[in-house]
N, C-alpha and C. Protein backbone atom coordinates (compact mmCIF):
# COMPACT_ATOMS: atom_id res chain seq x y z
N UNK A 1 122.19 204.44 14.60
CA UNK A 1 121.93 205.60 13.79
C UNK A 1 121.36 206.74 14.62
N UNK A 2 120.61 206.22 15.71
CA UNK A 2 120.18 207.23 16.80
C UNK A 2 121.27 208.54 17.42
N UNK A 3 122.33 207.40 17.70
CA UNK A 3 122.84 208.57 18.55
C UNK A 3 123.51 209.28 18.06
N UNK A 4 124.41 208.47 16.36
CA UNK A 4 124.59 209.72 15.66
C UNK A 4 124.18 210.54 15.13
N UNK A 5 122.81 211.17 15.37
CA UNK A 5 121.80 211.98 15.01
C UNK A 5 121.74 212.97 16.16
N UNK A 6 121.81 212.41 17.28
CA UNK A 6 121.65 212.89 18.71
C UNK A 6 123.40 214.06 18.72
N UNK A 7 124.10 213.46 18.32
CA UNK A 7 125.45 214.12 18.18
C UNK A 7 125.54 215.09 16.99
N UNK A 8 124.74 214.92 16.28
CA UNK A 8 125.40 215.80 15.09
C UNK A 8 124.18 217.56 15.56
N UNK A 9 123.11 216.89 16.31
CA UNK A 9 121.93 218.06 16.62
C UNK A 9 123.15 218.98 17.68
N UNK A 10 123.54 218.14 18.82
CA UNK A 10 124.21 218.53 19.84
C UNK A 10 125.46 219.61 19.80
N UNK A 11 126.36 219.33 18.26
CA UNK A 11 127.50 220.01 17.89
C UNK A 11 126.72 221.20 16.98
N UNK A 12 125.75 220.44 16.26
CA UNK A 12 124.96 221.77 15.73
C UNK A 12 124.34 222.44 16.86
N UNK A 13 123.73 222.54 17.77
CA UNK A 13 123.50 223.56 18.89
C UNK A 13 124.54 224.25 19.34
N UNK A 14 125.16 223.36 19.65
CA UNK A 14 127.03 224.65 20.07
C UNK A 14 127.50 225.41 19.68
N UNK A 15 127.17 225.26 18.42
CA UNK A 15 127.67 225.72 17.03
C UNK A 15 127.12 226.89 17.01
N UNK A 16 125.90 227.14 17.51
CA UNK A 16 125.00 228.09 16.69
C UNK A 16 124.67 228.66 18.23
N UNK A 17 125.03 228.31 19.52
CA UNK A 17 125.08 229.21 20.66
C UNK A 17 126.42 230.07 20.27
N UNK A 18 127.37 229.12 20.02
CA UNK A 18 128.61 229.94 20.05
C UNK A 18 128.35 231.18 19.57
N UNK A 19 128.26 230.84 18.07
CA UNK A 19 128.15 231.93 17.30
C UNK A 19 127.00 232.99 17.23
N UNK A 20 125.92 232.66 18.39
CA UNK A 20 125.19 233.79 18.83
C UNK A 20 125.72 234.72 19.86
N UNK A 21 126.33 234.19 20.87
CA UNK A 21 127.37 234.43 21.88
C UNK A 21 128.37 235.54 20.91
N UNK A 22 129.08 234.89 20.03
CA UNK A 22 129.97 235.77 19.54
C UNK A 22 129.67 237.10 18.93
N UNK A 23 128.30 236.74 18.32
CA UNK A 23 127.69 237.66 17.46
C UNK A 23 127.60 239.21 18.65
N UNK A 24 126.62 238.96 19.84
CA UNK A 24 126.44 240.04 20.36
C UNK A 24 127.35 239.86 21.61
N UNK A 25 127.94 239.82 21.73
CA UNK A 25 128.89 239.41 22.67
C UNK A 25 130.06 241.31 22.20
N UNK A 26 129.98 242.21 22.88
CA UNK A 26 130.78 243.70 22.88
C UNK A 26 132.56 243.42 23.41
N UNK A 27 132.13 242.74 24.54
CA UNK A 27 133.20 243.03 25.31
C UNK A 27 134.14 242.12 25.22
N UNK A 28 133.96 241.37 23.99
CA UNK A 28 135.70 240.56 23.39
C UNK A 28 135.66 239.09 24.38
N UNK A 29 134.47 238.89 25.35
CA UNK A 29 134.85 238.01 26.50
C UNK A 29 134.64 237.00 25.71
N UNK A 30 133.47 236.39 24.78
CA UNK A 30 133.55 235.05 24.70
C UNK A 30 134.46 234.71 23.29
N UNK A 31 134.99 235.99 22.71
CA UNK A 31 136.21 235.60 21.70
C UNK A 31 137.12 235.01 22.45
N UNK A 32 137.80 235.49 23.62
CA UNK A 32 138.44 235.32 24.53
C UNK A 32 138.00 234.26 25.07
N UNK A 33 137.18 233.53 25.55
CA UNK A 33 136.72 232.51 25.83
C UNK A 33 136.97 231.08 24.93
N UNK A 34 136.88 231.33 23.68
CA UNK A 34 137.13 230.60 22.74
C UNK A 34 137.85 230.21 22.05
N UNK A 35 139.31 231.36 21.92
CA UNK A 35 140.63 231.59 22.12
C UNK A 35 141.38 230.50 23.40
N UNK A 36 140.68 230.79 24.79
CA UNK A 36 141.18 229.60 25.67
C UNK A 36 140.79 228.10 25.48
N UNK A 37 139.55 228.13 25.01
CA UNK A 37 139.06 226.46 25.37
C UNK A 37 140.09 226.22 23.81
N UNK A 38 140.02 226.83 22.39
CA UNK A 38 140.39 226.13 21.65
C UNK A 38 142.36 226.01 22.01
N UNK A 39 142.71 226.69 22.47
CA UNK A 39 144.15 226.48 23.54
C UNK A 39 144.26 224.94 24.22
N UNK A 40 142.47 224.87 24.95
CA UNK A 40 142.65 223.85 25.73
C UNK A 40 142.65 222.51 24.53
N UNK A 41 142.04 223.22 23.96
CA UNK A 41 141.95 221.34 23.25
C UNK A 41 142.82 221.06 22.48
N UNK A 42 143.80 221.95 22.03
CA UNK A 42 144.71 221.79 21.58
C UNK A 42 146.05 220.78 22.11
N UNK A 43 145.57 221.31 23.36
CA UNK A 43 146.79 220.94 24.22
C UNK A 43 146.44 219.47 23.99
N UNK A 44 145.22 218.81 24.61
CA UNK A 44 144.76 217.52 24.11
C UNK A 44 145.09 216.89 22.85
N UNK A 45 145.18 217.22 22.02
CA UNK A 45 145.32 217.08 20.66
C UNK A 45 146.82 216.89 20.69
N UNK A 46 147.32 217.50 20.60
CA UNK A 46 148.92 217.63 20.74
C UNK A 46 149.54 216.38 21.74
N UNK A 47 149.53 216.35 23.17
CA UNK A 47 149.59 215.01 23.39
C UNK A 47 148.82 214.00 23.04
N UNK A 48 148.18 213.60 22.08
CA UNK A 48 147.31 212.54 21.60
C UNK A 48 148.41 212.23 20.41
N UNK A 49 148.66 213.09 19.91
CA UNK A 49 149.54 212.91 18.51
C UNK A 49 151.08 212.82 19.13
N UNK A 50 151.60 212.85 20.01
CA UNK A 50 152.92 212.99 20.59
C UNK A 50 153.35 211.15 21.40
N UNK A 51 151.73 210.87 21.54
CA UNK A 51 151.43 209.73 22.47
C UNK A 51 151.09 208.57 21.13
N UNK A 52 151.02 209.08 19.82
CA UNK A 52 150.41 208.36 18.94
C UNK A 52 149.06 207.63 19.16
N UNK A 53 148.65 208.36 19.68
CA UNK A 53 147.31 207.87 19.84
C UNK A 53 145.94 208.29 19.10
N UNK A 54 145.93 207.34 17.83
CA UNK A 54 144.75 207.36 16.99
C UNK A 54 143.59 207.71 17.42
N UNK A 55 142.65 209.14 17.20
CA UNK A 55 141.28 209.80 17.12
C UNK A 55 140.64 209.48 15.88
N UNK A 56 139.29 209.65 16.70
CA UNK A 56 137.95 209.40 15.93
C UNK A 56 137.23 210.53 15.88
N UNK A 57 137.19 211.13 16.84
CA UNK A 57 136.47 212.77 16.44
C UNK A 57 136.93 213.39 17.89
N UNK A 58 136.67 214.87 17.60
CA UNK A 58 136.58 215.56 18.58
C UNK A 58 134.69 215.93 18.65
N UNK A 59 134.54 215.96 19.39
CA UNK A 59 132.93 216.39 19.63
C UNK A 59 132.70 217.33 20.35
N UNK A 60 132.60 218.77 19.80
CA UNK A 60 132.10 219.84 21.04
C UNK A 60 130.54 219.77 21.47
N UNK A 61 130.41 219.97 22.73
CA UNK A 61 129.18 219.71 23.51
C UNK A 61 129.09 221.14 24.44
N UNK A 62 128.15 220.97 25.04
CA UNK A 62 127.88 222.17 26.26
C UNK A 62 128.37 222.16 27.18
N UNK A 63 128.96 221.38 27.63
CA UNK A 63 130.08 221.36 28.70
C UNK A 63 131.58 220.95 28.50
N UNK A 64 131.52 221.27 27.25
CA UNK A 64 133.08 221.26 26.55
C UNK A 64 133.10 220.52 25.05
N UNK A 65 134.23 219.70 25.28
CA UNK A 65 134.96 218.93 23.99
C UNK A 65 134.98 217.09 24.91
N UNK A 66 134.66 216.77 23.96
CA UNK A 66 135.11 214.79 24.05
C UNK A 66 135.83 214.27 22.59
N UNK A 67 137.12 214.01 23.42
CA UNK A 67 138.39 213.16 22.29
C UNK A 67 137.61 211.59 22.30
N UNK A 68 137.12 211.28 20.51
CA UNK A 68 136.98 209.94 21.05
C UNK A 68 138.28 209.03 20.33
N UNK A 69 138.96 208.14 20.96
CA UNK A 69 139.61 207.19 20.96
C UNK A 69 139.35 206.19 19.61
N UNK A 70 140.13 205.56 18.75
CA UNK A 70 139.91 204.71 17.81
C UNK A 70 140.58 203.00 17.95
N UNK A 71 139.30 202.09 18.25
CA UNK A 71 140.43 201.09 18.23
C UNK A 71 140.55 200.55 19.94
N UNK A 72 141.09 201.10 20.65
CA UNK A 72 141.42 200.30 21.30
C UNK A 72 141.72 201.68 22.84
N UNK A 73 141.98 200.66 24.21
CA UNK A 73 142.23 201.19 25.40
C UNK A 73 143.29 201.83 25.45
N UNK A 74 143.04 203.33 26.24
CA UNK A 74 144.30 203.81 26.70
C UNK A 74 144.36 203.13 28.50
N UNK A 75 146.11 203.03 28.56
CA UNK A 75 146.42 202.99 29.66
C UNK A 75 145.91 203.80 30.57
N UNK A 76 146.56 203.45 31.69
CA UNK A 76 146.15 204.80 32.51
C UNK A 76 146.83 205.47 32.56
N UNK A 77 148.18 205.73 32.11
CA UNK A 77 149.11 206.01 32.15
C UNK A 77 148.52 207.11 31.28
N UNK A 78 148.46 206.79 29.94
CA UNK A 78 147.92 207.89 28.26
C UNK A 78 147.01 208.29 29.16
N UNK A 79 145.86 207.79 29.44
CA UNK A 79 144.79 208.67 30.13
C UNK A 79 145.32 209.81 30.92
N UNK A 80 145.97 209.43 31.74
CA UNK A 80 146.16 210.78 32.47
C UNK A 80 146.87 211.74 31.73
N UNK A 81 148.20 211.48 31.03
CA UNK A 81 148.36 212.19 30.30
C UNK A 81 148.16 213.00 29.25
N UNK A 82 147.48 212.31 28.72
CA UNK A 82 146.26 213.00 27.54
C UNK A 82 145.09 213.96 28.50
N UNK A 83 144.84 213.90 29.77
CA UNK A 83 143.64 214.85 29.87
C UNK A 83 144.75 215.83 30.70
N UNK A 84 145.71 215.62 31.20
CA UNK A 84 146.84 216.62 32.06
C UNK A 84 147.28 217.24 30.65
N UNK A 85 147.11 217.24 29.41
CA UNK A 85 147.61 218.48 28.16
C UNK A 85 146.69 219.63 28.38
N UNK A 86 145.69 219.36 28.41
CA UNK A 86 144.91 220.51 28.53
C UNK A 86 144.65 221.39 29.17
N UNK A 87 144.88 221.19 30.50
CA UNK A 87 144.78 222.46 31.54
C UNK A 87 146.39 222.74 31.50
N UNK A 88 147.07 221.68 31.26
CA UNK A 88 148.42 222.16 31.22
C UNK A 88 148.87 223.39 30.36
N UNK A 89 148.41 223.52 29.09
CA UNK A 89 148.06 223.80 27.85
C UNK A 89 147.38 225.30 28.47
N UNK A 90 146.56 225.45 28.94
CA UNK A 90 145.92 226.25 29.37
C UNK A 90 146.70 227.60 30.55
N UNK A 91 146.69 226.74 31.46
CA UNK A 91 147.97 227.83 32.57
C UNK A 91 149.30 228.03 31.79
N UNK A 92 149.53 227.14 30.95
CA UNK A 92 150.89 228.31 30.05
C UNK A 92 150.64 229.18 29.34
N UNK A 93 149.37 228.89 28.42
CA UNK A 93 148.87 229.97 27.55
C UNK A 93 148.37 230.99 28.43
N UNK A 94 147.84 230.95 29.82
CA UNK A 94 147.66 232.20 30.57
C UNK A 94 148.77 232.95 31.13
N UNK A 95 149.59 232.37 31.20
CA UNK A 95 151.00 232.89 31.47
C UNK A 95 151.95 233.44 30.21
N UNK A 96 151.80 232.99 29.61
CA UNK A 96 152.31 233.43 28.48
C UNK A 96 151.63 234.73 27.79
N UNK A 97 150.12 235.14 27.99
CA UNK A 97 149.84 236.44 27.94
C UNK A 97 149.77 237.36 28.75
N UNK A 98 150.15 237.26 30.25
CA UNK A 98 150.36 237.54 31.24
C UNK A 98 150.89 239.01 30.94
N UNK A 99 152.33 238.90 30.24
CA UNK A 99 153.33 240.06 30.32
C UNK A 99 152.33 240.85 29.20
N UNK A 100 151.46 240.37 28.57
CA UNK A 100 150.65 241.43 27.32
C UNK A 100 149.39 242.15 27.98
N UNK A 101 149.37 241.85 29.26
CA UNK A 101 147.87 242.76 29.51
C UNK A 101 147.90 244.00 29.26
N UNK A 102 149.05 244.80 29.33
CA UNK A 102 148.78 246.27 29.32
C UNK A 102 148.64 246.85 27.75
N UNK A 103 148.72 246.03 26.76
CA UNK A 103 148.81 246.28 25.97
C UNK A 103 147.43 246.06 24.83
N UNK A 104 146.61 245.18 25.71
CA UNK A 104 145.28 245.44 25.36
C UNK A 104 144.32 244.70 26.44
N UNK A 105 143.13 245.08 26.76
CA UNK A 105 141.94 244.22 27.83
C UNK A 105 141.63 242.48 27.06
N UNK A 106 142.00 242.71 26.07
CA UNK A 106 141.64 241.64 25.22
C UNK A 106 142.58 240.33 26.26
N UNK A 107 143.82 240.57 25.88
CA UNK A 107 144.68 239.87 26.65
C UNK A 107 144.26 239.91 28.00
N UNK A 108 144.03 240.28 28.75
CA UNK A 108 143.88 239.97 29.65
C UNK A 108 142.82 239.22 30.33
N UNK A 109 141.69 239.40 29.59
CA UNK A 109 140.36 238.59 29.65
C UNK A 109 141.15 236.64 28.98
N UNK A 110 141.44 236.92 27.93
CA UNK A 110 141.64 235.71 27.47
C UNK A 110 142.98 234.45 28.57
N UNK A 111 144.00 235.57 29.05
CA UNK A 111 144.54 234.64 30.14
C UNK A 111 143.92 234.76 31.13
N UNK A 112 142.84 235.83 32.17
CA UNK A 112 142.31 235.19 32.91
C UNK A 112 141.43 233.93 32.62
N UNK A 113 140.29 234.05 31.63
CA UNK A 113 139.58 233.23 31.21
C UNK A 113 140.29 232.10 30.94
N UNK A 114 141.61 231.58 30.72
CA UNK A 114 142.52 230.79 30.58
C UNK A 114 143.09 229.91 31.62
N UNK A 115 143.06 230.73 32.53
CA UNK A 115 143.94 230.31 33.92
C UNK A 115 142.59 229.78 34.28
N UNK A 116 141.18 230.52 34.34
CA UNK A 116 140.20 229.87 34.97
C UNK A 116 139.54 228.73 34.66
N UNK A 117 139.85 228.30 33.16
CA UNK A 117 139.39 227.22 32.44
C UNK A 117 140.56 225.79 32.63
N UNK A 118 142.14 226.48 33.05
CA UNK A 118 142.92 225.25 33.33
C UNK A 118 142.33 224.68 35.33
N UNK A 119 142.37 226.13 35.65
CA UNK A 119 141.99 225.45 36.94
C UNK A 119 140.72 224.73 37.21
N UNK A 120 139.91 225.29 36.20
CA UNK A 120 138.23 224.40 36.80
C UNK A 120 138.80 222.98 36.05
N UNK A 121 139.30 222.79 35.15
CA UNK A 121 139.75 221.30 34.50
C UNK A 121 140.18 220.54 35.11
N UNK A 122 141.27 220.67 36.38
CA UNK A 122 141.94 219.95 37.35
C UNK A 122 141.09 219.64 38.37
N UNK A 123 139.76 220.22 38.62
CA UNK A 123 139.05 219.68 39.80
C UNK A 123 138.70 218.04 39.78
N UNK A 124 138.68 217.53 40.77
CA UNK A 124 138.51 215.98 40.50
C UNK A 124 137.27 215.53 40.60
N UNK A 125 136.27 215.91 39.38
CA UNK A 125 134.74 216.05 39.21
C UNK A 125 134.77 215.17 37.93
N UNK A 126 133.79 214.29 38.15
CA UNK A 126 133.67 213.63 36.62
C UNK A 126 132.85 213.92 35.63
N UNK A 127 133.94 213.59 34.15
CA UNK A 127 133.88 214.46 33.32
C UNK A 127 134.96 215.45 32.57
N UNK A 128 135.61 216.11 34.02
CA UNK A 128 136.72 216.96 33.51
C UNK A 128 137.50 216.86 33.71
N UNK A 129 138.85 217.29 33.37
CA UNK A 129 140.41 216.56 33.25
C UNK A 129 140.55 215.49 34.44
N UNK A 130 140.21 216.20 35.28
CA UNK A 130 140.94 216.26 36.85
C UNK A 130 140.29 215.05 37.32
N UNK A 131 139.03 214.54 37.16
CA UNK A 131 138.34 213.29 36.95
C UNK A 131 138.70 212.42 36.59
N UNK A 132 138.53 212.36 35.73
CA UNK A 132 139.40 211.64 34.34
C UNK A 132 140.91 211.00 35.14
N UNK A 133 141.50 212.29 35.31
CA UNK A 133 143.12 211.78 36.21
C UNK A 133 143.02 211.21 37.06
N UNK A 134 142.27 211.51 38.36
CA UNK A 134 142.12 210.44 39.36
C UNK A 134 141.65 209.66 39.10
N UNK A 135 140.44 209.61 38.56
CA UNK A 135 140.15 207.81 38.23
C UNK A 135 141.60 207.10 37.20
N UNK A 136 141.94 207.78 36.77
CA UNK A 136 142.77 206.75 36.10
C UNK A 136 143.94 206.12 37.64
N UNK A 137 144.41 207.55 38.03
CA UNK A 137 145.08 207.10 39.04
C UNK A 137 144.66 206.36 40.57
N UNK A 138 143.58 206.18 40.19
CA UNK A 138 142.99 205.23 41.73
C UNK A 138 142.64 203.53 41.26
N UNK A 139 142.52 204.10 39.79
CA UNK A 139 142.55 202.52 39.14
C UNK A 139 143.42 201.59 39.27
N UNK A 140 144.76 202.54 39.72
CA UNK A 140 145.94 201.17 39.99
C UNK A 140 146.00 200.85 41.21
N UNK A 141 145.02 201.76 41.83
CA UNK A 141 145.04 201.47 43.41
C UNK A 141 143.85 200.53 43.94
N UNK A 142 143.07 200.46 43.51
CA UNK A 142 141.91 199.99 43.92
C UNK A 142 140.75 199.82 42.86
N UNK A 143 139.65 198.88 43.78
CA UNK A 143 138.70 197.58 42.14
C UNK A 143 137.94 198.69 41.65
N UNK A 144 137.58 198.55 40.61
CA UNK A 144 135.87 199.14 39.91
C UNK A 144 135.37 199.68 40.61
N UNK A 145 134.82 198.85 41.72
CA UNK A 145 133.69 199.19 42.52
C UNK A 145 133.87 200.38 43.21
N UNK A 146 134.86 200.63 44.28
CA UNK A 146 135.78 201.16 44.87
C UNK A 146 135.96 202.40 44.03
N UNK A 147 136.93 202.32 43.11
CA UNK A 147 137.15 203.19 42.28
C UNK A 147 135.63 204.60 42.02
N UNK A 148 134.96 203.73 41.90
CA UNK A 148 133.06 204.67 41.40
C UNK A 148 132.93 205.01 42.38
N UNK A 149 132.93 204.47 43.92
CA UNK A 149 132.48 204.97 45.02
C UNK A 149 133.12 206.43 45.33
N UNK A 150 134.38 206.51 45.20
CA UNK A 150 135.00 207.37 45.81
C UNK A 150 135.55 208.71 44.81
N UNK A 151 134.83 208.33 43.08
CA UNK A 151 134.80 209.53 41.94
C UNK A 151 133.15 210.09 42.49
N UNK A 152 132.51 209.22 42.89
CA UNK A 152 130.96 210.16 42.53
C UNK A 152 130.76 210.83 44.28
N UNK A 153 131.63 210.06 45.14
CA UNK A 153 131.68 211.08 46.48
C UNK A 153 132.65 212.49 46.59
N UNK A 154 133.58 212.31 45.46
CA UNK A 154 134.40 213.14 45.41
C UNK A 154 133.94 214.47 44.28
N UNK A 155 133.22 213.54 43.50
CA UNK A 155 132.77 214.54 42.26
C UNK A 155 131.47 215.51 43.03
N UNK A 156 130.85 214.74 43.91
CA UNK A 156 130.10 215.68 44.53
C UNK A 156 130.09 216.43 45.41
N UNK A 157 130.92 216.54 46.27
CA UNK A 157 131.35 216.89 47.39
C UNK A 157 132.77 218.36 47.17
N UNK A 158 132.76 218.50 45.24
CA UNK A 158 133.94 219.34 44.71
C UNK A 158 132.37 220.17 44.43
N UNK A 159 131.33 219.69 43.51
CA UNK A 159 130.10 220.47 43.12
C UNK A 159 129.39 221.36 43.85
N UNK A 160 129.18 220.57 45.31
CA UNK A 160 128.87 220.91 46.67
C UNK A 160 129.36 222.52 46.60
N UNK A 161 130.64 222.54 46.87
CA UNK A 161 131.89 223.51 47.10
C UNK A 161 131.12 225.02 45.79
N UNK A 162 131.09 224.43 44.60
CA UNK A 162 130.83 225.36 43.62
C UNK A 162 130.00 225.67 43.84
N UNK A 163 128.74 224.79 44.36
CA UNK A 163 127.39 225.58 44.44
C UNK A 163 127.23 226.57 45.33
N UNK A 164 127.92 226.25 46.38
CA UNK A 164 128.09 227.13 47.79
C UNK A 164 128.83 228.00 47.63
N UNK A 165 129.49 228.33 46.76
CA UNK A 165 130.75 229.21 46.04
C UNK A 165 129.24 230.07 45.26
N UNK A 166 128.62 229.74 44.50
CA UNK A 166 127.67 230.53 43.88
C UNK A 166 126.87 231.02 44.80
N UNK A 167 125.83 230.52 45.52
CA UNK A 167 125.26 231.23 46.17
C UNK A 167 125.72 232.31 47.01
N UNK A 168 126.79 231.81 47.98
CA UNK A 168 127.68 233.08 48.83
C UNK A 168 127.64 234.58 47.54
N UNK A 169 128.13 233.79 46.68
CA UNK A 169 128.43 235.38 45.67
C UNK A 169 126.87 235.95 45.60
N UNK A 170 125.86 235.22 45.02
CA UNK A 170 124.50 235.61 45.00
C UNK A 170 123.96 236.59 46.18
N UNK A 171 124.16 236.21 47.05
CA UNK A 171 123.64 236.32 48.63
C UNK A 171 124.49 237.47 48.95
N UNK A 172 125.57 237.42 49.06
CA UNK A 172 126.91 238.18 49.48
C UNK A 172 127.02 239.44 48.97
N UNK A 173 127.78 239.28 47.59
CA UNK A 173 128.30 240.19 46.56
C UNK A 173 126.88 240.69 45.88
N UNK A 174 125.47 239.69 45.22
CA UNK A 174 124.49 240.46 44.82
C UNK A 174 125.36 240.24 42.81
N UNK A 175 126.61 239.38 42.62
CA UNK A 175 126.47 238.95 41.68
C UNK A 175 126.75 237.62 41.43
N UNK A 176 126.89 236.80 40.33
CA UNK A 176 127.14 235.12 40.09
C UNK A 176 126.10 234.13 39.92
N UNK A 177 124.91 235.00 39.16
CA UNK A 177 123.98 234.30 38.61
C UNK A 177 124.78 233.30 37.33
N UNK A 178 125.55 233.70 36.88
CA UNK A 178 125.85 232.34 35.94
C UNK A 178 126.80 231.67 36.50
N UNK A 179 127.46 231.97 37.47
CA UNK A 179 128.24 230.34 38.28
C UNK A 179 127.15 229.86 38.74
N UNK A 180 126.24 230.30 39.79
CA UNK A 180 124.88 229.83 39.67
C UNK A 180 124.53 228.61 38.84
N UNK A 181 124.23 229.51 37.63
CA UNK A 181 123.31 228.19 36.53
C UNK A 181 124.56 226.90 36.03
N UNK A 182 125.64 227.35 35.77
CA UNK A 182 126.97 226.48 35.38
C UNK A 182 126.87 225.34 36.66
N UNK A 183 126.87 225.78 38.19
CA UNK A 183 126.96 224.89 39.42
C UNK A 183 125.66 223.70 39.36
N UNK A 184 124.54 224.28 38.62
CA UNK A 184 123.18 223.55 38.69
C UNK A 184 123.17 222.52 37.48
N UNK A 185 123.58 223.28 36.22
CA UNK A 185 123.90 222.53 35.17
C UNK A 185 125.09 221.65 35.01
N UNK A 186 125.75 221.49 36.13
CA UNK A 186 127.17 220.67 36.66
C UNK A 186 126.06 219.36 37.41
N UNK A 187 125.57 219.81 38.26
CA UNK A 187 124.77 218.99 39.60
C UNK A 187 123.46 218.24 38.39
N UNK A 188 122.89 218.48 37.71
CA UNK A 188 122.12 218.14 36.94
C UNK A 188 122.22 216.86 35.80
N UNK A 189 123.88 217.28 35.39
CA UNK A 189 124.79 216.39 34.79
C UNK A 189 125.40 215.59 35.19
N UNK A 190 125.54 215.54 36.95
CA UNK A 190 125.91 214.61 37.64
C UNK A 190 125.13 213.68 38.12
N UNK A 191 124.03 213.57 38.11
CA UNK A 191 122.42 213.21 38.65
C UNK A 191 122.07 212.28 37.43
N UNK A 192 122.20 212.83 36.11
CA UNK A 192 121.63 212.03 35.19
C UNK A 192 122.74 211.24 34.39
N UNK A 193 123.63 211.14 34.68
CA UNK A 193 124.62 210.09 34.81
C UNK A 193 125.57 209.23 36.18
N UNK A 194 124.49 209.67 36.79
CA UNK A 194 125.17 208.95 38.10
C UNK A 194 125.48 207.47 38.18
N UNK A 195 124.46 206.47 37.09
CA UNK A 195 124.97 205.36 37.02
C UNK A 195 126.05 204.84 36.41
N UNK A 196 126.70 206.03 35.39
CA UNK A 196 128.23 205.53 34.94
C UNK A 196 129.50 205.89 35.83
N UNK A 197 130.65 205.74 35.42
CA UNK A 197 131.48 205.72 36.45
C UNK A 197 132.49 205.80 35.40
C-alpha cells in the first residue's frame, strides 16, 4: 500500500510542476516540450499495442514516463522494440515539422525539442530507451553479472560526457545552468540506484 501512495504523490507532483511550467511558461517552450514527450510516449504505446503487449499503467515521473507490463516477461526482442518506438517516434515527429518552421517559432521549438528528446533517449544510460536496448541486447550476449557491469560503466561514463558537456557551456558560453542541474539530477539517480541493474 506504501508504494502505491509513493506513486500516486509522485504523478501528482508532475502533474502540478507541469502545469506550473505551463502556466508561466511565455515562450510556447514547455507546450512544445510536452507536445514532444507526449509524441514520445506515444510511440511506446503504439508498439506495445502492435506487439500485443498487455499494460498496467503508464506512470509519469520526473525523469519521464514508465510503461508497466501486465502478467508476464518481455523478450528481449519486445524490449528493445518497445523502447526503440519512442525516440523513433520522436525523430519522425521532428522531421515531420521540419518543413513547418517558417510558418510559426512554435514549430520549430517543438521539433527541435523533439529531435533533442529522441536523441537523449538513445544514449545507452540506464533508465532511458537506449539502456533499456543495450541491456536487452547484451543479454543474449553475456550473464547477469556481466551484463550490470558493463550498463553501470557505460551508463556512467555517457553521464560523465553530459556533465562535462554542462560545465564547458557554464564556464565557456556563461550559459547551461539547467543541463547543469538535469546532468546532476541524472548522476544523483544513478548513485541511488546503483544497486539495480
Amino acid at each position: 500500500m506504501r508504494i502505491r501512495n509513493k506513486r500516486m504523490v509522485g504523478s501528482l507532483a508532475v502533474a502540478l510542476m507541469m502545469l506550473a511550467m505551463a502556466v508561466t511558461d511565455e515562450s510556447g517552450l514547455c507546450a512544445a516540450a510536452l507536445l514532444a514527450a507526449t509524441v514520445h510516449e506515444c510511440g511506446h504505446l503504439l508498439a506495445a499495442r502492435l506487439m500485443h503487449i498487455p499494460l498496467r499503467s503508464l506512470r509519469l515521473e520526473l525523469m519521464g514516463a514508465r510503461l508497466e507490463v501486465v502478467g508476464r516477461m518481455l523478450t528481449y526482442r519486445e524490449e528493445w522494440l518497445l523502447c526503440s518506438a519512442g525516440p523513433i517516434f520522436s525523430l519522425l515527429f521532428s522531421a515531420a515539422l521540419a518543413p513547418l518552421w517558417h510558418l510559426s517559432g512554435f514549430f520549430m521549438r517543438a521539433s527541435t525539442v523533439s529531435f533533442l528528446l529522441g536523441v537523449l533517449n538513445l544514449l545507452p544510460i540506464q533508465g532511458f530507451d537506449g539502456g533499456r536496448m543495450l541491456s536487452a541486447a547484451l543479454s543474449n550476449l553475456m550473464g547477469e553479472r556481466a551484463r550490470c557491469e558493463v550498463m553501470r560503466c557505460c551508463s556512467f561514463c555517457w553521464l560523465l560526457l553530459i556533465w562535462e558537456l554542462a560545465v564547458y557551456c557554464l564556464l565557456r558560453v556563461g550559459d547551461g545552468l539547467s543541463l547543469f542541474c538535469f546532468s546532476m539530477s541524472l548522476f544523483q539517480r544513478f548513485f541511488s540506484v546503483s544497486e539495480e541493474c
